[in-house]
PDB file of N, CA and C in Angstrom:
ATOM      1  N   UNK A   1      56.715  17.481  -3.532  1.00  0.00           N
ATOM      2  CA  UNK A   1      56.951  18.028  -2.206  1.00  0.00           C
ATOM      3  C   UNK A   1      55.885  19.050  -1.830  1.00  0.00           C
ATOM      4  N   UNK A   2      55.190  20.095  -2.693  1.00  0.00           N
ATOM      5  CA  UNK A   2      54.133  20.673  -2.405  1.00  0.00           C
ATOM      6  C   UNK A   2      53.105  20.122  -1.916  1.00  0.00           C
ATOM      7  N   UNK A   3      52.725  18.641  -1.873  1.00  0.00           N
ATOM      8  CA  UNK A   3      51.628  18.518  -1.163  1.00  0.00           C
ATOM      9  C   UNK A   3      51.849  17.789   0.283  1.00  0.00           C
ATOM     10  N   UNK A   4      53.070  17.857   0.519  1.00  0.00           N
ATOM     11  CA  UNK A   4      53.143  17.125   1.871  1.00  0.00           C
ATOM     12  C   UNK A   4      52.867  18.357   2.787  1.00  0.00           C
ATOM     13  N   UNK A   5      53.116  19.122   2.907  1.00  0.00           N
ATOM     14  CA  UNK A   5      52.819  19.999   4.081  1.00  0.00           C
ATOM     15  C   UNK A   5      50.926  20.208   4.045  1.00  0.00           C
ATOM     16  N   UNK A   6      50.743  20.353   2.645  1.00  0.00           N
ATOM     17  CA  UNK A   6      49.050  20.166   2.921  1.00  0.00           C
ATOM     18  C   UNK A   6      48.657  18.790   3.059  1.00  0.00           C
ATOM     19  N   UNK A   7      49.149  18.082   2.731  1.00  0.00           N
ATOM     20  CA  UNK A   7      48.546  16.382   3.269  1.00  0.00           C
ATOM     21  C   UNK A   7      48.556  16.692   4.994  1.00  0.00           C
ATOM     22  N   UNK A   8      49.597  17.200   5.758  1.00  0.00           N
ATOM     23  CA  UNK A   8      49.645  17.427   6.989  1.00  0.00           C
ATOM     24  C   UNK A   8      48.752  18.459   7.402  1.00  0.00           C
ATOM     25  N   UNK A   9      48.523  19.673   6.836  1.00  0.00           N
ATOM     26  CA  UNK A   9      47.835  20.801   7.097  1.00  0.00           C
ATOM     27  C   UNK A   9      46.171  19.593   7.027  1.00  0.00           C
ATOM     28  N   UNK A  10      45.859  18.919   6.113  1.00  0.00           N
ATOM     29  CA  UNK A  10      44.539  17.919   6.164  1.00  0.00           C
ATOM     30  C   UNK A  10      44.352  17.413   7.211  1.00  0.00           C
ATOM     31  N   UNK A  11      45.403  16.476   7.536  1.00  0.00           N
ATOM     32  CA  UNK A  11      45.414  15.631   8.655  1.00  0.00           C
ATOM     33  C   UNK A  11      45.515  16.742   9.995  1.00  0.00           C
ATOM     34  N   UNK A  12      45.823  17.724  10.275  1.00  0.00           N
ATOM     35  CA  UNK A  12      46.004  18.167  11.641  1.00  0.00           C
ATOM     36  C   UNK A  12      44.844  18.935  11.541  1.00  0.00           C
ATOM     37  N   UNK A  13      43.823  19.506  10.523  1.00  0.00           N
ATOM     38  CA  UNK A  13      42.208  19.701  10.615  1.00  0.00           C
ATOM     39  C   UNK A  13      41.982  18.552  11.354  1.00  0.00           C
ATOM     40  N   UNK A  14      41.964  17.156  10.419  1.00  0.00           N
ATOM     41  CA  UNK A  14      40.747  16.244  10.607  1.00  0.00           C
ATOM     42  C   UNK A  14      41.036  15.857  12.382  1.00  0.00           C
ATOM     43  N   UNK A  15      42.564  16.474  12.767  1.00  0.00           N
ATOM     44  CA  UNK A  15      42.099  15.479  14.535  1.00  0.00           C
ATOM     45  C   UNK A  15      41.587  17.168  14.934  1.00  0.00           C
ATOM     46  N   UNK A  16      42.036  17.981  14.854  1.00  0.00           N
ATOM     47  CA  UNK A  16      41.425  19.410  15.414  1.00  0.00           C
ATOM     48  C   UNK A  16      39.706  19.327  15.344  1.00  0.00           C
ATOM     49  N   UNK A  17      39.596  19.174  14.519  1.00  0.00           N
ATOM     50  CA  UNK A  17      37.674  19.550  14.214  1.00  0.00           C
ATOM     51  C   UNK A  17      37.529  17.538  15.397  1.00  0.00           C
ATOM     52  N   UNK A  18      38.368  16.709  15.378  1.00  0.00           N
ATOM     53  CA  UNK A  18      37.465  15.793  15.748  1.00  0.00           C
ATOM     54  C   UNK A  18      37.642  16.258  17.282  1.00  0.00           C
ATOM     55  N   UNK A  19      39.026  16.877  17.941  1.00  0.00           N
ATOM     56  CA  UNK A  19      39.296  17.233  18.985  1.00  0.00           C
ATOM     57  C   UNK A  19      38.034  18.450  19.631  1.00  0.00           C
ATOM     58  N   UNK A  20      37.676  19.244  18.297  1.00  0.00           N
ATOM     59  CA  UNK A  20      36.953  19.811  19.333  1.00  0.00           C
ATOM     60  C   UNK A  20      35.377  19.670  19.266  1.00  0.00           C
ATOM     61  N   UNK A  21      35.040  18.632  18.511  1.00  0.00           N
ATOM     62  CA  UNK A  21      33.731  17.673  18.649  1.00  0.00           C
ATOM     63  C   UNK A  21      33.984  16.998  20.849  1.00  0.00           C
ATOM     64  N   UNK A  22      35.081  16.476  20.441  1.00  0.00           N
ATOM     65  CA  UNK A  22      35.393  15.967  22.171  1.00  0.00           C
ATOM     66  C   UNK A  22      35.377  16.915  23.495  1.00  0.00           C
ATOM     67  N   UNK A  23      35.517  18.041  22.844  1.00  0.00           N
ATOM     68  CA  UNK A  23      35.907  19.383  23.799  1.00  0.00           C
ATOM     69  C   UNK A  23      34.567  19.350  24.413  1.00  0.00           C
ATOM     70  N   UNK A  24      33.446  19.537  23.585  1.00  0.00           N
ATOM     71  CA  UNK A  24      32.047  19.301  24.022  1.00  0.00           C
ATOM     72  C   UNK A  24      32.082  21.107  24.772  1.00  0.00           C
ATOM     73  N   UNK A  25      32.275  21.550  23.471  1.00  0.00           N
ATOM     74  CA  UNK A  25      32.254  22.951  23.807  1.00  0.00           C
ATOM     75  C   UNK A  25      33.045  23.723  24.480  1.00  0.00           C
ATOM     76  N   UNK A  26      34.178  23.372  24.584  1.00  0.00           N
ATOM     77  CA  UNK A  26      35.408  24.091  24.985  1.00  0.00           C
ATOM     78  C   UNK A  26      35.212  23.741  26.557  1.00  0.00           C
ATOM     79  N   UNK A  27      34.319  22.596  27.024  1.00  0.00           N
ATOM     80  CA  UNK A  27      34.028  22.578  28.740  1.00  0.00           C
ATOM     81  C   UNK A  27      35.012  21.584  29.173  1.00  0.00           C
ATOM     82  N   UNK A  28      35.927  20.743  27.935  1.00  0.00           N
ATOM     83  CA  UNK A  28      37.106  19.827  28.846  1.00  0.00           C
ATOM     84  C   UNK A  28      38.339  20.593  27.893  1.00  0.00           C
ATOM     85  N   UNK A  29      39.047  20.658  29.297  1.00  0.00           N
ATOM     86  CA  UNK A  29      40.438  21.824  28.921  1.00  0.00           C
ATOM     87  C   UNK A  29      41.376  21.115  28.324  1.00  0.00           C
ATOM     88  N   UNK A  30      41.758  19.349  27.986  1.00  0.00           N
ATOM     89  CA  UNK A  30      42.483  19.157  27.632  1.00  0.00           C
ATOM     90  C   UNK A  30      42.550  18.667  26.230  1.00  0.00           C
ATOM     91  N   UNK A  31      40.918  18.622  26.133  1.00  0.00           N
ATOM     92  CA  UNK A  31      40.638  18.562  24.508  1.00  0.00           C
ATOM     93  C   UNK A  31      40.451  19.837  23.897  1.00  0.00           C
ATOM     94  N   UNK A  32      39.999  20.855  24.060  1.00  0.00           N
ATOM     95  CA  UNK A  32      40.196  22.274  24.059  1.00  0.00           C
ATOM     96  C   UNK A  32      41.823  22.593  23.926  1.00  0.00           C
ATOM     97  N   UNK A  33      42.505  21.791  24.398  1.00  0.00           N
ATOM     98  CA  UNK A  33      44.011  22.562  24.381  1.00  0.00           C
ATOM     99  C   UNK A  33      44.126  21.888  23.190  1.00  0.00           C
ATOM    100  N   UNK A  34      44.164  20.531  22.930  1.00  0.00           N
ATOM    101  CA  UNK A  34      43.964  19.531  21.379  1.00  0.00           C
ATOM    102  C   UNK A  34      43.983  20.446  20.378  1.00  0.00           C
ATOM    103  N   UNK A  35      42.081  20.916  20.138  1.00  0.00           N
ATOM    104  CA  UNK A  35      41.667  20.916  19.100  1.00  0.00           C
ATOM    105  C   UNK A  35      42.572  22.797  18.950  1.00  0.00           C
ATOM    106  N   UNK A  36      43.072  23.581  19.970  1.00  0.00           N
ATOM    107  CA  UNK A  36      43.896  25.036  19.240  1.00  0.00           C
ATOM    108  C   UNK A  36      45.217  24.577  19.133  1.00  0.00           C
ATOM    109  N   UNK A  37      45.748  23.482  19.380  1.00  0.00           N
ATOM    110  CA  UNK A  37      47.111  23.313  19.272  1.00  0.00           C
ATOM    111  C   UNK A  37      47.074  22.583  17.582  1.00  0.00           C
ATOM    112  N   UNK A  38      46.102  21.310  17.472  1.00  0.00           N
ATOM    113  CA  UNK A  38      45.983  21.260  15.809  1.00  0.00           C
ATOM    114  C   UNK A  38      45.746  21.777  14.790  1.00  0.00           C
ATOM    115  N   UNK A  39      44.785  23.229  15.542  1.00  0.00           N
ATOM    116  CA  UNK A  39      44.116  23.778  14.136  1.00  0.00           C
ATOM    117  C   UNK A  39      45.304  25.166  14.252  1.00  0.00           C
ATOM    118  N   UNK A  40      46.713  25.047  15.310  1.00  0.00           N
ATOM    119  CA  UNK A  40      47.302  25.501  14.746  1.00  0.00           C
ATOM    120  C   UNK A  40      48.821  25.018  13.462  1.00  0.00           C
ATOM    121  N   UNK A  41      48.893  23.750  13.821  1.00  0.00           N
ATOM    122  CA  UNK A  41      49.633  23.264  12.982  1.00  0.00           C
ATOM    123  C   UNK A  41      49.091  23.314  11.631  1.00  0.00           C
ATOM    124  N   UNK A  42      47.448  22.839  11.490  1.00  0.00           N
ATOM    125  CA  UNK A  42      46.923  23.171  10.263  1.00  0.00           C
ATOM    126  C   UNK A  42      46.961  24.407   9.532  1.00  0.00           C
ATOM    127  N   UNK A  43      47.125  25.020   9.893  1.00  0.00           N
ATOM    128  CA  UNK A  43      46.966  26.686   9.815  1.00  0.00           C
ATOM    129  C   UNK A  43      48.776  26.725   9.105  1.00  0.00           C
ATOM    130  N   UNK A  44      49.411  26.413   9.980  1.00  0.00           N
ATOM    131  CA  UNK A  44      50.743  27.175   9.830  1.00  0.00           C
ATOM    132  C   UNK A  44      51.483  25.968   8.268  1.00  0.00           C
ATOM    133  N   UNK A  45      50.640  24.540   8.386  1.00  0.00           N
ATOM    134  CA  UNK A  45      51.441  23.600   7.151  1.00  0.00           C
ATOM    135  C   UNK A  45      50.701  24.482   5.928  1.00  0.00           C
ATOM    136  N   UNK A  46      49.448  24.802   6.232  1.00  0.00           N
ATOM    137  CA  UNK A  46      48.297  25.182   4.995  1.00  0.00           C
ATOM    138  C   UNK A  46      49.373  26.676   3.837  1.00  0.00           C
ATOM    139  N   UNK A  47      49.831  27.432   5.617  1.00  0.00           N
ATOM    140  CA  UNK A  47      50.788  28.465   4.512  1.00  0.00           C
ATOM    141  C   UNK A  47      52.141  28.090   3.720  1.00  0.00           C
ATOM    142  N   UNK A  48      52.492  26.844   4.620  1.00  0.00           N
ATOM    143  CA  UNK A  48      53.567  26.195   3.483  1.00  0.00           C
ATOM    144  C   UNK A  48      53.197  26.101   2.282  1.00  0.00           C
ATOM    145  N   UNK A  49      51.867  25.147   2.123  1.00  0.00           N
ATOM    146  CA  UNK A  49      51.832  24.821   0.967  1.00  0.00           C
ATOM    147  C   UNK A  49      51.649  26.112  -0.002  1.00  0.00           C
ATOM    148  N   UNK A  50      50.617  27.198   0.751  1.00  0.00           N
ATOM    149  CA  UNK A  50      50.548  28.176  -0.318  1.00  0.00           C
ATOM    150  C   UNK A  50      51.416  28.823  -0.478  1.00  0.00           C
ATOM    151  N   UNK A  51      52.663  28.920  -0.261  1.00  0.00           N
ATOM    152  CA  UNK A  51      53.783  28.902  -0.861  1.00  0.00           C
ATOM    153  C   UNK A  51      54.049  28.768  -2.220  1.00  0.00           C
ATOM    154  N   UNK A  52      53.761  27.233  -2.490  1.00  0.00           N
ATOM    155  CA  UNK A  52      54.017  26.957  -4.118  1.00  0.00           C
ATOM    156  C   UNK A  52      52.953  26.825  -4.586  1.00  0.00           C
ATOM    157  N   UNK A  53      51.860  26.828  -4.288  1.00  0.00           N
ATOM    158  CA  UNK A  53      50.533  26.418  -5.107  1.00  0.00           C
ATOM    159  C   UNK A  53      49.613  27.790  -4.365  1.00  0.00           C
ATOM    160  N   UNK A  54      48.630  27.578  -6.055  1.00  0.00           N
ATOM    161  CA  UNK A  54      47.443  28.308  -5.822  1.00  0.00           C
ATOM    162  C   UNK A  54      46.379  28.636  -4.855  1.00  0.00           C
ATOM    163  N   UNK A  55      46.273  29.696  -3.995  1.00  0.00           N
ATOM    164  CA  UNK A  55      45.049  29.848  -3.059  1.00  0.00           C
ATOM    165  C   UNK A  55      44.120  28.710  -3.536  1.00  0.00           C
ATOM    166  N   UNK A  56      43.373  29.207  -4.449  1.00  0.00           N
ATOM    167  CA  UNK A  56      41.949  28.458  -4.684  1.00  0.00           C
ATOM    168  C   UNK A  56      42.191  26.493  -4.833  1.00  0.00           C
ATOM    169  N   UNK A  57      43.267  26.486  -5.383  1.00  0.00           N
ATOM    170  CA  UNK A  57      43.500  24.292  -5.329  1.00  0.00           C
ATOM    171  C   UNK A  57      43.688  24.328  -4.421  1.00  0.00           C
ATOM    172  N   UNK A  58      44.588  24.898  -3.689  1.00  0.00           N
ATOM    173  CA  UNK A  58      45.328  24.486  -2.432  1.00  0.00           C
ATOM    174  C   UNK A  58      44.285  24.880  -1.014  1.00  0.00           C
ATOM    175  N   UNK A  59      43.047  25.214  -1.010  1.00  0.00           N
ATOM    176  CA  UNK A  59      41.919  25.520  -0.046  1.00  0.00           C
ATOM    177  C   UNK A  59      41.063  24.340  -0.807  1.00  0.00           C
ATOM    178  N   UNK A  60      40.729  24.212  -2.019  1.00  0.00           N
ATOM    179  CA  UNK A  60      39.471  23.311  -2.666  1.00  0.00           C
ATOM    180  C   UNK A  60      40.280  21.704  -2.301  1.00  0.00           C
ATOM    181  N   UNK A  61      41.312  21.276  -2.144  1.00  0.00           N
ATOM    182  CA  UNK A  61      41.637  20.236  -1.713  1.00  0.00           C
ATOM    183  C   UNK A  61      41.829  19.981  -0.448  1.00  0.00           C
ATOM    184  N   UNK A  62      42.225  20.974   0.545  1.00  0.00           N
ATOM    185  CA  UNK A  62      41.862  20.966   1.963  1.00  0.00           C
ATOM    186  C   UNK A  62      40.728  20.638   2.223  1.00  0.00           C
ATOM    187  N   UNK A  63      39.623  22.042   1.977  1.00  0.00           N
ATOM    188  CA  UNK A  63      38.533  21.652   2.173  1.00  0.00           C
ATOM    189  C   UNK A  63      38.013  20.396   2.011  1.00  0.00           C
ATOM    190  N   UNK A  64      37.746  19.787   0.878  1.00  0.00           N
ATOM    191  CA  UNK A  64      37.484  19.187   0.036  1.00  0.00           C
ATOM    192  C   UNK A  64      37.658  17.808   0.985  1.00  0.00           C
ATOM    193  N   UNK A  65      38.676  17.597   0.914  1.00  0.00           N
ATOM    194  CA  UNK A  65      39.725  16.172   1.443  1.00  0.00           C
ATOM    195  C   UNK A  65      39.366  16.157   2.971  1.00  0.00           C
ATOM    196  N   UNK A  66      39.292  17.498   3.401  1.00  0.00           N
ATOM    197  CA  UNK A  66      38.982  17.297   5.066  1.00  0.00           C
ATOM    198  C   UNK A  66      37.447  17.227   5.268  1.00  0.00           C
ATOM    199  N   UNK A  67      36.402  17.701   4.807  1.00  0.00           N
ATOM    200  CA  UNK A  67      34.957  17.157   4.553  1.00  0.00           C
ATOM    201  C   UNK A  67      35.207  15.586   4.817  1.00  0.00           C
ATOM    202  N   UNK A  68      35.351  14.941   3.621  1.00  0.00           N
ATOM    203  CA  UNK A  68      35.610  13.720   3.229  1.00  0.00           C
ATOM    204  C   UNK A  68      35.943  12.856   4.359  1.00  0.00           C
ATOM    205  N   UNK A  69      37.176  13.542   4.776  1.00  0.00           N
ATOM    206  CA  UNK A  69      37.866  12.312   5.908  1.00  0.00           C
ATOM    207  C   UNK A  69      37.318  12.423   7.344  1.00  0.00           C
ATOM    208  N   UNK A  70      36.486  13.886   7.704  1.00  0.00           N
ATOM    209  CA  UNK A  70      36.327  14.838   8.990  1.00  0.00           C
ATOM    210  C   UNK A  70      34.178  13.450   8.939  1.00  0.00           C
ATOM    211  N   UNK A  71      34.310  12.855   7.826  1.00  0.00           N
ATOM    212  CA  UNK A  71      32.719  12.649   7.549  1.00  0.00           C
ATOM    213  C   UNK A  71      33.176  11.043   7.863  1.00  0.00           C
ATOM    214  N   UNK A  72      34.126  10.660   6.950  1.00  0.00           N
ATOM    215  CA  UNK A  72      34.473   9.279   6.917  1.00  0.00           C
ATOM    216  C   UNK A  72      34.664   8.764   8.809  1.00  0.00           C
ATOM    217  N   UNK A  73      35.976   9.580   9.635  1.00  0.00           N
ATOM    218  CA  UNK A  73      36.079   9.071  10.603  1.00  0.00           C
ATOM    219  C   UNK A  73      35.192   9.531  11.657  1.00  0.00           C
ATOM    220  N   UNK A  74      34.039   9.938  11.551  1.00  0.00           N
ATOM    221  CA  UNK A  74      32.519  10.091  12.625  1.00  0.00           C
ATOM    222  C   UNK A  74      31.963   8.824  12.535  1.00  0.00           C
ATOM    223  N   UNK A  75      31.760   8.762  11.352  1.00  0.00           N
ATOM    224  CA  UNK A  75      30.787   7.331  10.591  1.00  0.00           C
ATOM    225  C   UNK A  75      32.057   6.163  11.345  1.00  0.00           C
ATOM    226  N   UNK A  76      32.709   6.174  11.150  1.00  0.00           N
ATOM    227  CA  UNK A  76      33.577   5.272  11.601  1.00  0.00           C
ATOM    228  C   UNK A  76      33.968   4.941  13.193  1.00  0.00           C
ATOM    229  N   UNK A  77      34.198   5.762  13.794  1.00  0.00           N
ATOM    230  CA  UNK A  77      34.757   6.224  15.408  1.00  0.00           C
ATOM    231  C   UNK A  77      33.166   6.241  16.333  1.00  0.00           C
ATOM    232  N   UNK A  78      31.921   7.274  15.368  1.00  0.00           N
ATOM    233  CA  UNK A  78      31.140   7.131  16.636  1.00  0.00           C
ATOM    234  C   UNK A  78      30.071   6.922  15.810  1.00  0.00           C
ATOM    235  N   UNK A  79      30.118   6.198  14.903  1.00  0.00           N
ATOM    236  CA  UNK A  79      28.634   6.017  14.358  1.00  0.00           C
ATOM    237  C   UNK A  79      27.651   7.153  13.929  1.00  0.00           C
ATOM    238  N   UNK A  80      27.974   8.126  13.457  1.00  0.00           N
ATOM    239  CA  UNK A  80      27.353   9.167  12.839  1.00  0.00           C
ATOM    240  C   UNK A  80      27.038   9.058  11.348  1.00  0.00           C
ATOM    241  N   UNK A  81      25.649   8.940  10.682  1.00  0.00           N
ATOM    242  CA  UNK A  81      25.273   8.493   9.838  1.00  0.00           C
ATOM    243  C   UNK A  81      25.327   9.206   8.348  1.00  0.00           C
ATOM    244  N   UNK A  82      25.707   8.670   7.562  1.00  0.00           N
ATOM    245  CA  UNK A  82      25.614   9.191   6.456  1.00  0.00           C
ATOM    246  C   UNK A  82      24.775   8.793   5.164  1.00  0.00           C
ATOM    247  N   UNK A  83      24.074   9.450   4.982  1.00  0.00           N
ATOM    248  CA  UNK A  83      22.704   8.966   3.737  1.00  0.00           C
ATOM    249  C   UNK A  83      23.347   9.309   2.672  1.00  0.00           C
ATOM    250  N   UNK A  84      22.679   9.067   1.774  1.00  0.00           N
ATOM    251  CA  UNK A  84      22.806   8.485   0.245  1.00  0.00           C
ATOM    252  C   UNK A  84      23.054  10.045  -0.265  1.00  0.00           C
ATOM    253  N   UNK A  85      22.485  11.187   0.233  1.00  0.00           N
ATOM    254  CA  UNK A  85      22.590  12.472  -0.550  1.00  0.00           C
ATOM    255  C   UNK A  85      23.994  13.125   0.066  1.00  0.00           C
ATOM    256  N   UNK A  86      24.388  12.810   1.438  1.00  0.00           N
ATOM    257  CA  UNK A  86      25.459  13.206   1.991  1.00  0.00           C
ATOM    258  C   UNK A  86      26.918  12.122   1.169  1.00  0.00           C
ATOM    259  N   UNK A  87      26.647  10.925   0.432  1.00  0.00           N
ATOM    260  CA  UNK A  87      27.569  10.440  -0.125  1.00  0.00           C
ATOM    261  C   UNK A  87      27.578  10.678  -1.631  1.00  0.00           C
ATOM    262  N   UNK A  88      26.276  11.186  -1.799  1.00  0.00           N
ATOM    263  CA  UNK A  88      26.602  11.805  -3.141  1.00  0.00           C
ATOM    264  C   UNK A  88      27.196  12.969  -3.166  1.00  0.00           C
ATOM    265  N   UNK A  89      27.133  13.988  -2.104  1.00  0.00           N
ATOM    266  CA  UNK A  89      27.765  15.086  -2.506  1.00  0.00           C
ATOM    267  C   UNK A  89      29.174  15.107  -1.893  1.00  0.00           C
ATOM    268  N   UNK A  90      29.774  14.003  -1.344  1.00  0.00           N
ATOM    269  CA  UNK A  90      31.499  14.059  -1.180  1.00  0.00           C
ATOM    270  C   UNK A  90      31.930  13.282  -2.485  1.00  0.00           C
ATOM    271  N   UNK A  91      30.575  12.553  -3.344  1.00  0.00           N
ATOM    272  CA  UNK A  91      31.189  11.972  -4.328  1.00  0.00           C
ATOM    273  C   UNK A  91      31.747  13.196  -5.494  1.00  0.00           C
ATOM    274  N   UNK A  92      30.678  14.122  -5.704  1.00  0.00           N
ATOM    275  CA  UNK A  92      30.682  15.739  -6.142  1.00  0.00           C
ATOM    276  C   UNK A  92      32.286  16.134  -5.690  1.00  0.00           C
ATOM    277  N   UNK A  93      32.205  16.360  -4.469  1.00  0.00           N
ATOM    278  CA  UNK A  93      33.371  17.251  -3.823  1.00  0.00           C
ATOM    279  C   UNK A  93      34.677  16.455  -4.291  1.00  0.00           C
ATOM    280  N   UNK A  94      34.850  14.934  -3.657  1.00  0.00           N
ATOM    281  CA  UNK A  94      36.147  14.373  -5.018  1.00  0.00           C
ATOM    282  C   UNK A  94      35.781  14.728  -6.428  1.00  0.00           C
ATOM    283  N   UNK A  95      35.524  14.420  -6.636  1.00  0.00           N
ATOM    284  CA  UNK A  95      35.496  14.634  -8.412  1.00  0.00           C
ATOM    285  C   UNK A  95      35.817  15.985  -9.019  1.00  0.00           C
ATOM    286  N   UNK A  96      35.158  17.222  -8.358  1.00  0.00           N
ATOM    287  CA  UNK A  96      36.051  18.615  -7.952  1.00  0.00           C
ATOM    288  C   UNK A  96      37.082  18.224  -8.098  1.00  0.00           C
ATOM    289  N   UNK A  97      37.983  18.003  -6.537  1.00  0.00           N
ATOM    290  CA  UNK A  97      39.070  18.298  -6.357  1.00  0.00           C
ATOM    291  C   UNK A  97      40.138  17.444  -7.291  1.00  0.00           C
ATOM    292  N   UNK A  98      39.695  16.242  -8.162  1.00  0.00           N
ATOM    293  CA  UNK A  98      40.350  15.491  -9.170  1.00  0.00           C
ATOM    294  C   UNK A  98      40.297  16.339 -10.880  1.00  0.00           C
ATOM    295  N   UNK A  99      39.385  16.733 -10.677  1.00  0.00           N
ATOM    296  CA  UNK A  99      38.828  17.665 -12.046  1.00  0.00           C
ATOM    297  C   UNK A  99      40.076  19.313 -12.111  1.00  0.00           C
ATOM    298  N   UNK A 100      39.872  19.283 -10.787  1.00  0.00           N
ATOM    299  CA  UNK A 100      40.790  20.879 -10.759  1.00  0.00           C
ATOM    300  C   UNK A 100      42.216  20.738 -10.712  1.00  0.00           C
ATOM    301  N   UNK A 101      42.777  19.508 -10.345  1.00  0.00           N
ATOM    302  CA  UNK A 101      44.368  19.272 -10.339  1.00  0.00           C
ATOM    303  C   UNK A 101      44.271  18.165 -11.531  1.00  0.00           C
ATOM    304  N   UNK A 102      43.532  17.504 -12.132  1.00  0.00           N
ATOM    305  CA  UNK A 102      44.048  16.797 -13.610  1.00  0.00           C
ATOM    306  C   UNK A 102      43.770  17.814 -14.523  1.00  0.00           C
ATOM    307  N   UNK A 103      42.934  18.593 -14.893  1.00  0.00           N
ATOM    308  CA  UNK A 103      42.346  19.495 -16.178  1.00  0.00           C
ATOM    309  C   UNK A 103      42.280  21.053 -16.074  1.00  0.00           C
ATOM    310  N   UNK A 104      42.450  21.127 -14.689  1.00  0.00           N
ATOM    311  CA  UNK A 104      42.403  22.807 -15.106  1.00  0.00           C
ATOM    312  C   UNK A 104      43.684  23.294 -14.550  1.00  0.00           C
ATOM    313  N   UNK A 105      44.227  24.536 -15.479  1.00  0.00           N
ATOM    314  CA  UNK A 105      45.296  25.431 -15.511  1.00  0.00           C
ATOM    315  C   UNK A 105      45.520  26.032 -14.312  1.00  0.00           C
ATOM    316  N   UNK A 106      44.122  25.882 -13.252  1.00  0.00           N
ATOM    317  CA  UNK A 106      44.720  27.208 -12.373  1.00  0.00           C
ATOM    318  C   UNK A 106      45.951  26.435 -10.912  1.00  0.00           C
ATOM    319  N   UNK A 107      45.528  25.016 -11.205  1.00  0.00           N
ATOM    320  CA  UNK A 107      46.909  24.199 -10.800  1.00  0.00           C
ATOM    321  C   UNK A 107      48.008  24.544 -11.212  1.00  0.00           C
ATOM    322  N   UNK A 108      48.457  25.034 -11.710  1.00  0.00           N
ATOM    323  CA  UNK A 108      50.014  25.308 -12.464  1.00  0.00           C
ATOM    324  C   UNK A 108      49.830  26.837 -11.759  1.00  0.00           C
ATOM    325  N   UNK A 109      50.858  27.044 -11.245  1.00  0.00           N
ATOM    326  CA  UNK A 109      51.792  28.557 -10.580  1.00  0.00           C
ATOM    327  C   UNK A 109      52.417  29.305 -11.593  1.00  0.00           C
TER     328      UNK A 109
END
């Protein structure tokens, strides 16, 4: 149950940051209203989770996971390119966030 509110706190980044890519600088008001109304749900699931889990996992898998998906659906939605050094280093950033919740202690509360 600890990671559903950050699976949601992920997902309401990845449309916020894409919402305010659309805002096109805060100059259309209804994507502007979007991207502060998601990045407040993100905000408010993110303190659920830190609730039961650690600051540092519980930000390194946000982060982490929202890079990833915030990179995946550009490349996908508008064709924004990703080279070989930009897929090596989300390959880096998973492997982190798998390394820090299978092997290290500071996962456990």
């Amino acid at each position: 149950m600890t990671y559903v509110p950050l699976a949601i706190a992920i997902l309401a980044e990845v449309f916020a940051t894409t919402a305010l890519k659309l805002s096109d600088g805060f100059s259309r008001p209804a994507w502007a209203a979007l991207t502060l109304a998601f990045y407040a749900i993100a905000f408010y699931c993110l303190s659920l989770a830190l609730k039961s889990m650690p600051t540092g996992v519980a930000y390194a898998i946000w982060s982490g996971v929202g890079i990833i998906l915030i990179s995946l659906f550009a490349w996908l939605s508008r064709g924004e390119r990703l080279d070989l050094p930009a897929m090596i280093g989300m390959t880096f950033i998973i492997t982190g966030v798998v390394v820090m919740n299978l092997f290290s202690g500071a996962s456990a509360q």
